[in-house]
Protein backbone atom coordinates (compact mmCIF):
# COMPACT_ATOMS: atom_id res chain seq x y z
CA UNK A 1 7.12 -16.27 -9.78
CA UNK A 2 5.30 -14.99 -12.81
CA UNK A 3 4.20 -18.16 -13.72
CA UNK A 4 2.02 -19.01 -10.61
CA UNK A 5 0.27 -15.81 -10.83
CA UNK A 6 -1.41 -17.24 -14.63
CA UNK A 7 -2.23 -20.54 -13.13
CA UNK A 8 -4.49 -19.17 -10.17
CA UNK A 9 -6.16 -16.87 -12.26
CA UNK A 10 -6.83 -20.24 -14.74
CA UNK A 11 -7.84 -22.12 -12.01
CA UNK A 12 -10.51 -19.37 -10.85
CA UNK A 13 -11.53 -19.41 -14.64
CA UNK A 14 -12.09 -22.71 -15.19
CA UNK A 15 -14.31 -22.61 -11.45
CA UNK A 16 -16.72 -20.32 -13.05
CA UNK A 17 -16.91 -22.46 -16.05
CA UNK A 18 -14.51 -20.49 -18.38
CA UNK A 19 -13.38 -22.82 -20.71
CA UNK A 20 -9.55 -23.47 -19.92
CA UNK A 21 -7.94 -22.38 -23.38
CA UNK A 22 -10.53 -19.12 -23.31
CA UNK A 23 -8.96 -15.56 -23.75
CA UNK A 24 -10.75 -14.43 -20.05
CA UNK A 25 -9.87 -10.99 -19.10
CA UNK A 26 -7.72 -12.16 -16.68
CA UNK A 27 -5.85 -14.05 -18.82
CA UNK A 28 -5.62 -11.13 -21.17
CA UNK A 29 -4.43 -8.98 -18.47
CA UNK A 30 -2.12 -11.04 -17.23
CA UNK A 31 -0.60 -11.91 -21.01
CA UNK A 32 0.04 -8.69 -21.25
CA UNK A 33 1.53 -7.10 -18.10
CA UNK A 34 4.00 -10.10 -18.31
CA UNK A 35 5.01 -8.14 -21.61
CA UNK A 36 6.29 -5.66 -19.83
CA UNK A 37 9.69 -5.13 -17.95
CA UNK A 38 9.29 -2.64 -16.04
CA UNK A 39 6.00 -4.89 -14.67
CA UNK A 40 8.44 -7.42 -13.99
CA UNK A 41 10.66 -5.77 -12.40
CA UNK A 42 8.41 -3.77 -10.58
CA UNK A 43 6.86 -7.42 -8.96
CA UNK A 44 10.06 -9.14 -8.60
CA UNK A 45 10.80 -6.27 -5.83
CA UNK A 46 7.58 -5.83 -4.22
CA UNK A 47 7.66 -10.03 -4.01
CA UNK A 48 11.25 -9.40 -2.04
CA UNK A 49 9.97 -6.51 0.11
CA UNK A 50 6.53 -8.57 1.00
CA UNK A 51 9.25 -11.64 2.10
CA UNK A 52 11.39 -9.62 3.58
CA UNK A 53 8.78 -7.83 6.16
CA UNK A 54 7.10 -11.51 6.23
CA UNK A 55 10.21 -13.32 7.29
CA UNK A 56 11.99 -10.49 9.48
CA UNK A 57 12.39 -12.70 12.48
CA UNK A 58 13.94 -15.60 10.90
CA UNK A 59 16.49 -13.16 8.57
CA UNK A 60 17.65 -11.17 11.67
CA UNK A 61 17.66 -14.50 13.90
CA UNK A 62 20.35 -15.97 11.12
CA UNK A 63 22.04 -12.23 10.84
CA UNK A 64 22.24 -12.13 14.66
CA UNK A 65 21.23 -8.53 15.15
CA UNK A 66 17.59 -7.76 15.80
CA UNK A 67 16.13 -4.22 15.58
CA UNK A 68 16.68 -2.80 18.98
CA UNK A 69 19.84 -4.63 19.97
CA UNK A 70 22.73 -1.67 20.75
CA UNK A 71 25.99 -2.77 18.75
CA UNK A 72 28.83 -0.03 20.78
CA UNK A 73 31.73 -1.79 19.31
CA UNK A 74 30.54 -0.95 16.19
CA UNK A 75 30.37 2.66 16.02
CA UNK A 76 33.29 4.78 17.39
CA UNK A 77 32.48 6.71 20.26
CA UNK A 78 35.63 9.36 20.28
CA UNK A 79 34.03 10.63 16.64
CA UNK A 80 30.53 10.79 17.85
CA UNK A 81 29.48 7.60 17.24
CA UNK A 82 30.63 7.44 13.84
CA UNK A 83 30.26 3.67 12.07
CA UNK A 84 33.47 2.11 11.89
CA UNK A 85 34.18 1.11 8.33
CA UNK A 86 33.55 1.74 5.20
CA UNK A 87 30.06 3.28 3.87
CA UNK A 88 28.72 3.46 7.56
CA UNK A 89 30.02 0.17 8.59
CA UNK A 90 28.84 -2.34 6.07
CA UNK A 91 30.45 -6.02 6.90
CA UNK A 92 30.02 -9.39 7.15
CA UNK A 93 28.45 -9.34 10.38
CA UNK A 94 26.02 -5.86 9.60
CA UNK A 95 24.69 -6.40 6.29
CA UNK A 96 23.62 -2.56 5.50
CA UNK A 97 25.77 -1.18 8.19
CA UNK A 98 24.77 0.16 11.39
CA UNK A 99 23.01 3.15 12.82
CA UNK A 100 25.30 6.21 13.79
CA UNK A 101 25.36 6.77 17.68
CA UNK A 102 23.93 3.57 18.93
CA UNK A 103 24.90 0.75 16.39
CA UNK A 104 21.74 -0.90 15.69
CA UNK A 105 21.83 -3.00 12.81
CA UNK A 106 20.31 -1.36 10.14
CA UNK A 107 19.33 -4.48 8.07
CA UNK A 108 17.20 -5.58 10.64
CA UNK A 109 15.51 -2.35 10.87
CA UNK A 110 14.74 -2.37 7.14
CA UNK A 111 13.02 -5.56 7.56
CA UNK A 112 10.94 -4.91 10.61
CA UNK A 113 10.41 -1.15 8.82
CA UNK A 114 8.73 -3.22 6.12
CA UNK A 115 6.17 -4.75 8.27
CA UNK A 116 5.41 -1.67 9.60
CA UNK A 117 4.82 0.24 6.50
CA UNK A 118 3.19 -2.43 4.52
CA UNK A 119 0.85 -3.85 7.48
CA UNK A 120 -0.41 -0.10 7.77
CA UNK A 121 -0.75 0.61 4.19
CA UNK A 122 -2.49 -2.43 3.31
CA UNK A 123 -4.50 -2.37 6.38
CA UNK A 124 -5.37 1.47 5.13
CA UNK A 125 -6.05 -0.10 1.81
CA UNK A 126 -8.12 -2.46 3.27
CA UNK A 127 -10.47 -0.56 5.19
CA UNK A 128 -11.05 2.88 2.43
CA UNK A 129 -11.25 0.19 -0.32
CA UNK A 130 -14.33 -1.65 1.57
CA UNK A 131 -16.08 1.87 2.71
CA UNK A 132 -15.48 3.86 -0.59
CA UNK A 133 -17.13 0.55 -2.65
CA UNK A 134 -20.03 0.17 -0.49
CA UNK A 135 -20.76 4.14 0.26
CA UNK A 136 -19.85 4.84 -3.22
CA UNK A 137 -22.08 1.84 -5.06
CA UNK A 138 -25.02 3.00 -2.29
CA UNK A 139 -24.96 6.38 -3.40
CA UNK A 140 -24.50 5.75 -7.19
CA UNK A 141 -27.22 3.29 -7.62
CA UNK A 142 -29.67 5.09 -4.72
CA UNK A 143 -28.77 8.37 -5.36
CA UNK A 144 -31.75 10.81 -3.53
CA UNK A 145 -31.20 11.37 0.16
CA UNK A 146 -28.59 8.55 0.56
CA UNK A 147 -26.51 10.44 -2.55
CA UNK A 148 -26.72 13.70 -0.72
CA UNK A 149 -25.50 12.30 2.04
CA UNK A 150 -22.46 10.55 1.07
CA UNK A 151 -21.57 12.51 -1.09
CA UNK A 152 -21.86 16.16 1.42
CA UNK A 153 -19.51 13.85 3.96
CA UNK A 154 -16.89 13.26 0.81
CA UNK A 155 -17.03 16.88 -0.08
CA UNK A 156 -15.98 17.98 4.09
CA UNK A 157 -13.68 15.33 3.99
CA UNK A 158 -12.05 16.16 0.43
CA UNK A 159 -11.82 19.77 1.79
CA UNK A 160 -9.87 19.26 4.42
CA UNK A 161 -6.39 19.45 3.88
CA UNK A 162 -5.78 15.85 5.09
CA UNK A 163 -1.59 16.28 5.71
CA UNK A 164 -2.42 18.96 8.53
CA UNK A 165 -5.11 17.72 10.07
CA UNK A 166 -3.27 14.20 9.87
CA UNK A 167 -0.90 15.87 12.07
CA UNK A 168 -2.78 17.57 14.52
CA UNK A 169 -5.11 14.15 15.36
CA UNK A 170 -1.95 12.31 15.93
CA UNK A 171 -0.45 14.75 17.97
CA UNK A 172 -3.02 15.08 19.82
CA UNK A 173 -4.32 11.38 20.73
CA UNK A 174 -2.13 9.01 22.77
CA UNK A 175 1.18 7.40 21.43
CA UNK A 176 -1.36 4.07 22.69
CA UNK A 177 -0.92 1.30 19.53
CA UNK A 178 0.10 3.82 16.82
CA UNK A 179 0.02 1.31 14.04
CA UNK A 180 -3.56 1.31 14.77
CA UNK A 181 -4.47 5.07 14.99
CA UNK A 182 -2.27 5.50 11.82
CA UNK A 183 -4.86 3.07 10.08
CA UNK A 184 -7.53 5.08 11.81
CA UNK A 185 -6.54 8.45 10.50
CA UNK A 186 -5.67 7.11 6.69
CA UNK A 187 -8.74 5.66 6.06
CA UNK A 188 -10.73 8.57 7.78
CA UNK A 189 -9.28 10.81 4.92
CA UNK A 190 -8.92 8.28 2.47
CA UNK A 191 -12.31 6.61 1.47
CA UNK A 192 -13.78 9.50 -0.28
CA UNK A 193 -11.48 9.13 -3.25
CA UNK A 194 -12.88 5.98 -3.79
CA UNK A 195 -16.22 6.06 -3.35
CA UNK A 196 -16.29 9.32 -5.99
CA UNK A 197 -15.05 7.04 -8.91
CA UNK A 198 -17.43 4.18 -7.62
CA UNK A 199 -20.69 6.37 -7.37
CA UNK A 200 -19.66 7.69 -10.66
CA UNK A 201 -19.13 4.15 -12.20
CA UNK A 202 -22.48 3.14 -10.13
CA UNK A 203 -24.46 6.04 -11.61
CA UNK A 204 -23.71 4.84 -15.02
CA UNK A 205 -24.13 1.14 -14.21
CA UNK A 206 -27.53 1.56 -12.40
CA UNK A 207 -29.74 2.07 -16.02
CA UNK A 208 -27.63 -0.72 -17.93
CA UNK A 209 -29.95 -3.73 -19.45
CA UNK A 210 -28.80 -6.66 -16.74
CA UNK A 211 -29.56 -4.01 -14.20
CA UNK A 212 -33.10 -4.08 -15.61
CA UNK A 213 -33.32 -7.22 -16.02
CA UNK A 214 -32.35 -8.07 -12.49
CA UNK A 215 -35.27 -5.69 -11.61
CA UNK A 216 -37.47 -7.29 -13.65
CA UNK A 217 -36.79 -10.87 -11.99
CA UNK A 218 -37.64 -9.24 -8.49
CA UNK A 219 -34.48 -8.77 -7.56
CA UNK A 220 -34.27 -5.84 -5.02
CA UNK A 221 -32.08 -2.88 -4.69
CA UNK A 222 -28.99 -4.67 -2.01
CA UNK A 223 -29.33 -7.68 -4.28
CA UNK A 224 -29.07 -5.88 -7.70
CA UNK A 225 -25.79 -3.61 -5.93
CA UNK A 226 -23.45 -6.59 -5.17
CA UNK A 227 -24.82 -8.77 -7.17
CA UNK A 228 -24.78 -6.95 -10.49
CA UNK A 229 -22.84 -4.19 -9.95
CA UNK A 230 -20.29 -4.97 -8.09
CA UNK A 231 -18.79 -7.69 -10.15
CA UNK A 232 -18.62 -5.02 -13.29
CA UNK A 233 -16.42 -2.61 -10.84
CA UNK A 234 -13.96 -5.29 -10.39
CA UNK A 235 -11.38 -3.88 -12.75
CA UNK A 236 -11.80 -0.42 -11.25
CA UNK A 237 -11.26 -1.78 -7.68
CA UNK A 238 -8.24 -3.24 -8.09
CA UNK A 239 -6.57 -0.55 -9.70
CA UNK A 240 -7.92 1.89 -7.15
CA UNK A 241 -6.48 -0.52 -3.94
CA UNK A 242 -3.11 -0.91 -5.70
CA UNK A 243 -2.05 3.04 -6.40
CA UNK A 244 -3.86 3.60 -2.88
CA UNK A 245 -0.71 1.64 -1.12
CA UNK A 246 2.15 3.21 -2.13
CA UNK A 247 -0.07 6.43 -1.62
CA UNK A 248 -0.15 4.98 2.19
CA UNK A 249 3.32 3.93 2.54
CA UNK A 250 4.06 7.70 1.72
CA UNK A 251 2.21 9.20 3.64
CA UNK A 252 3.01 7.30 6.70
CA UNK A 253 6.74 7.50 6.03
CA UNK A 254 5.93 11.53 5.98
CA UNK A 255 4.20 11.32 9.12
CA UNK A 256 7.19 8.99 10.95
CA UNK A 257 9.27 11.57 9.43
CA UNK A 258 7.64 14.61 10.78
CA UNK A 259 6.81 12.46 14.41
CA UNK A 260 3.76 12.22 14.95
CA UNK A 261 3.93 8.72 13.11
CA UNK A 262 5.36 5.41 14.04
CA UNK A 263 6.57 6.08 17.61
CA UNK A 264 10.74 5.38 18.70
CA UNK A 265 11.88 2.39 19.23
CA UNK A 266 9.40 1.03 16.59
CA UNK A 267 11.19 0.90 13.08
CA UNK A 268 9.67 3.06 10.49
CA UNK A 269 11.31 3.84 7.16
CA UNK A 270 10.23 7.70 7.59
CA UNK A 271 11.56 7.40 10.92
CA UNK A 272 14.98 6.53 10.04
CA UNK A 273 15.25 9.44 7.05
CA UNK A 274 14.26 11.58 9.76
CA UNK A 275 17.32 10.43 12.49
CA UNK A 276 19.53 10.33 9.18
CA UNK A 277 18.97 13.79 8.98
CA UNK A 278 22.17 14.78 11.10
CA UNK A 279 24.29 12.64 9.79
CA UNK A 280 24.05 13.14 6.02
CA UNK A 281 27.89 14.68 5.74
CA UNK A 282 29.24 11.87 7.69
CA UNK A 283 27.47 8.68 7.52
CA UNK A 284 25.29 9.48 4.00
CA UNK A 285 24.43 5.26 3.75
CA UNK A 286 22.29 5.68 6.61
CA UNK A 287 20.07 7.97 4.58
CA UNK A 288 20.54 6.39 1.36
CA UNK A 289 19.61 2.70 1.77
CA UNK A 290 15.90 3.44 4.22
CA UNK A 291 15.38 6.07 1.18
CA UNK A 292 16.25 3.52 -1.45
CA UNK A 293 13.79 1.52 -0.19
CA UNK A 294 11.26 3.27 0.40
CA UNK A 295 11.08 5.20 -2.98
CA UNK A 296 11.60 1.71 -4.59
CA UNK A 297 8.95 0.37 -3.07
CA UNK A 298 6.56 3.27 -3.84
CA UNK A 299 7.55 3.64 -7.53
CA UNK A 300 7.04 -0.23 -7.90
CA UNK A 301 3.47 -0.36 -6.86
CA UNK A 302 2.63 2.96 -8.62
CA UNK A 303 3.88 1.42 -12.15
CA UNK A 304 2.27 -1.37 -11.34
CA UNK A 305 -1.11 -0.08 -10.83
CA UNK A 306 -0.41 2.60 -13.66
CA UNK A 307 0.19 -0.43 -16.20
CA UNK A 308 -2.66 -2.98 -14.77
CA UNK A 309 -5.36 0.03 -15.09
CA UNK A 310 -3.85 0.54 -18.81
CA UNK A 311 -4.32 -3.07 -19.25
CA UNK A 312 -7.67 -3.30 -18.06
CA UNK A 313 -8.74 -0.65 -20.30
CA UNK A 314 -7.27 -1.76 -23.34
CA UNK A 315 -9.12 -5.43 -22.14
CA UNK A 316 -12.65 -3.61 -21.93
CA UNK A 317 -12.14 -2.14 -25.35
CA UNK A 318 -11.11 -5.31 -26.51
CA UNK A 319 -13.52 -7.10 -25.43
C-alpha cells in the first residue's frame, strides 16, 4: 500500500522534469511520514474504511444481510428484542451482531454508514476547499473592495455559532435528499476557515520577486493568482482539506445524532449511537462498534493531517 503512494508521486516528478533520483518535496514528505507508525497505521485504516464504504454492496451481497433487511429470528422478542447471543448476537452469519428490536445486520450498516459519512465529508471538503482557495487567494492578492468584502462575509459567517444554526436550517428545510443539504449547510459554514489562512498566505505571497516578475512579463492579476500563487499554497491546501474531513465526519455524525441529520432508514454512524442510546445496559456492542468506528476514523485522518502539515514544514525549512 505504502509503496504505490511513492511511485505516483515519482511519476508526477519525473512529468515536470524532476530528475528521478531528486530529493522533490514530495519525495521528502513522503520519506518521512512513512517513518512514522502511527502514519501507518493511521492509512492502513482509512485505506479499509475507504474499501469498505466503496465495496458495501458486494461485502453485504457475500454476508447475505443488506442494511434494511429485518432479521426477527435473530433478536428475541419476549426480552424486548434483545440479540440472541453473545455480545449482541455476533455469529457466523451477523458479523458485528445485529440491531436490538429489529435485527438488522449491523455489519452492513457500518459499511453503507461509511459511504454516507465519507461521501458527505469529502463532498464538504470538496466544495469549502475550492471556495475558501479562490475567495481567499482573490482577497489576499486584490485586497481593496474585493478584501472588504470577503472578508466582512467570513467575519458573519465565523460569528455565527455554526452547530445551532446547523440545526435550525435542517430542521427547518425538507427531509428532500439530505445527503445533499448536509453538503449544503457544511460548506455554507465551512469555507471561511479556509479562505482566512489563504488570504493570509496570499497577502504575503502577492509582493514576493516571481510575483513581480510575472507582472513585469505582462502577466495580469487572474493569471499571476493561479498561476503563481496557487502552486506555492499547495502544501497549505492539502493539509487544510485533510483535518477539514474528519472535522465533517463529526459534525455530521453530531447532527444524525441529534436528528436533524441523515434521515431513518438511511445508515448514519451518528444515527446508530443515537438508537444505541437505550440499549447501552443491555446490548452495549451496539454502541461500541458504530463508536469505534467512527472515533477511529476521525482520529486517523486528524494524525494524519497533524503529521503531513509537520512534514511539510520541516520540508520548507529544509529546503
Amino acid at each position: 500500500m505504502s509503496s504505490s503512494v511513492p511511485s505516483e508521486l515519482t511519476t508526477v516528478a519525473e512529468e515536470v522534469g524532476a530528475p528521478a533520483g531528486a530529493p522533490t518535496p514530495a519525495r521528502r514528505v513522503i520519506a518521512t511520514l512513512r517513518k512514522s507508525p502511527p502514519v501507518l497505521l493511521s492509512v492502513t485504516f482509512i485505506v479499509l474504511v475507504v474499501l469498505l464504504a466503496i465495496l458495501a454492496p458486494l461485502i453485504t451481497a457475500i454476508s447475505g444481510w443488506g442494511p434494511y433487511t429485518f432479521d426477527k429470528s435473530a433478536v428475541d422478542s419476549d426480552l424486548g428484542g434483545v440479540p440472541i447471543g453473545a455480545l449482541g448476537g455476533m455469529s457466523g452469519e451477523h458479523w458485528f451482531g445485529v440491531e436490538p428490536g429489529n435485527g438488522r445486520d449491523i455489519f452492513a450498516r457500518i459499511a453503507f454508514g461509511a459511504q454516507v459519512s465519507l461521501s458527505i465529508a469529502v463532498s464538504a471538503t470538496i466544495v469549502t476547499t475550492v471556495l475558501g482557495v479562490v475567495l481567499g487567494m482573490l482577497a489576499g492578492f486584490y485586497g481593496g473592495w474585493v478584501d472588504q468584502v470577503v472578508s466582512r462575509v467570513m467575519d458573519f459567517l465565523m460569528a455565527f455559532p455554526s452547530l445551532i444554526f446547523m440545526i435550525a436550517l435542517l430542521s427547518a428545510l425538507p427531509a428532500g435528499n439530505r445527503p445533499v443539504l448536509l453538503v449544503v449547510v457544511l460548506s455554507i459554514f465551512g469555507w471561511p476557515y479556509t479562505a482566512r489562512v489563504v488570504r493570509g498566505q496570499a497577502m504575503s505571497l502577492r509582493t514576493s520577486e516571481f510575483v513581480e516578475s510575472a507582472r513585469a512579463s505582462g502577466a495580469g492579476g487572474i493569471r499571476i493568482v493561479f498561476r503563481e500563487i496557487l502552486p506555492n499554497l499547495r502544501g497549505t491546501i492539502i493539509v487544510l482539506a485533510t483535518l477539514a474531513v474528519p472535522g465533517f465526519i463529526g459534525t455530521e455524525a453530531g447532527l444524525s445524532f441529534l436528528g436533524v441529520g441523515v434521515t431513518p432508514p438511511t445508515p448514519s454512524w451518528g444515527q446508530m449511537i443515537a438508537s444505541a442510546v437505550g440499549w447501552y445496559a443491555v446490548d452495549p456492542m451496539y454502541f461500541l462498534i458504530p463508536g469505534t468506528f467512527l472515533f477511529l476514523t476521525v482520529l486517523s485522518f486528524t494524525v494524519l493531517g497533524d503529521h503531513l502539515r509537520k512534514a511539510l514544514d520541516s520540508g520548507d525549512a529544509a529546503s
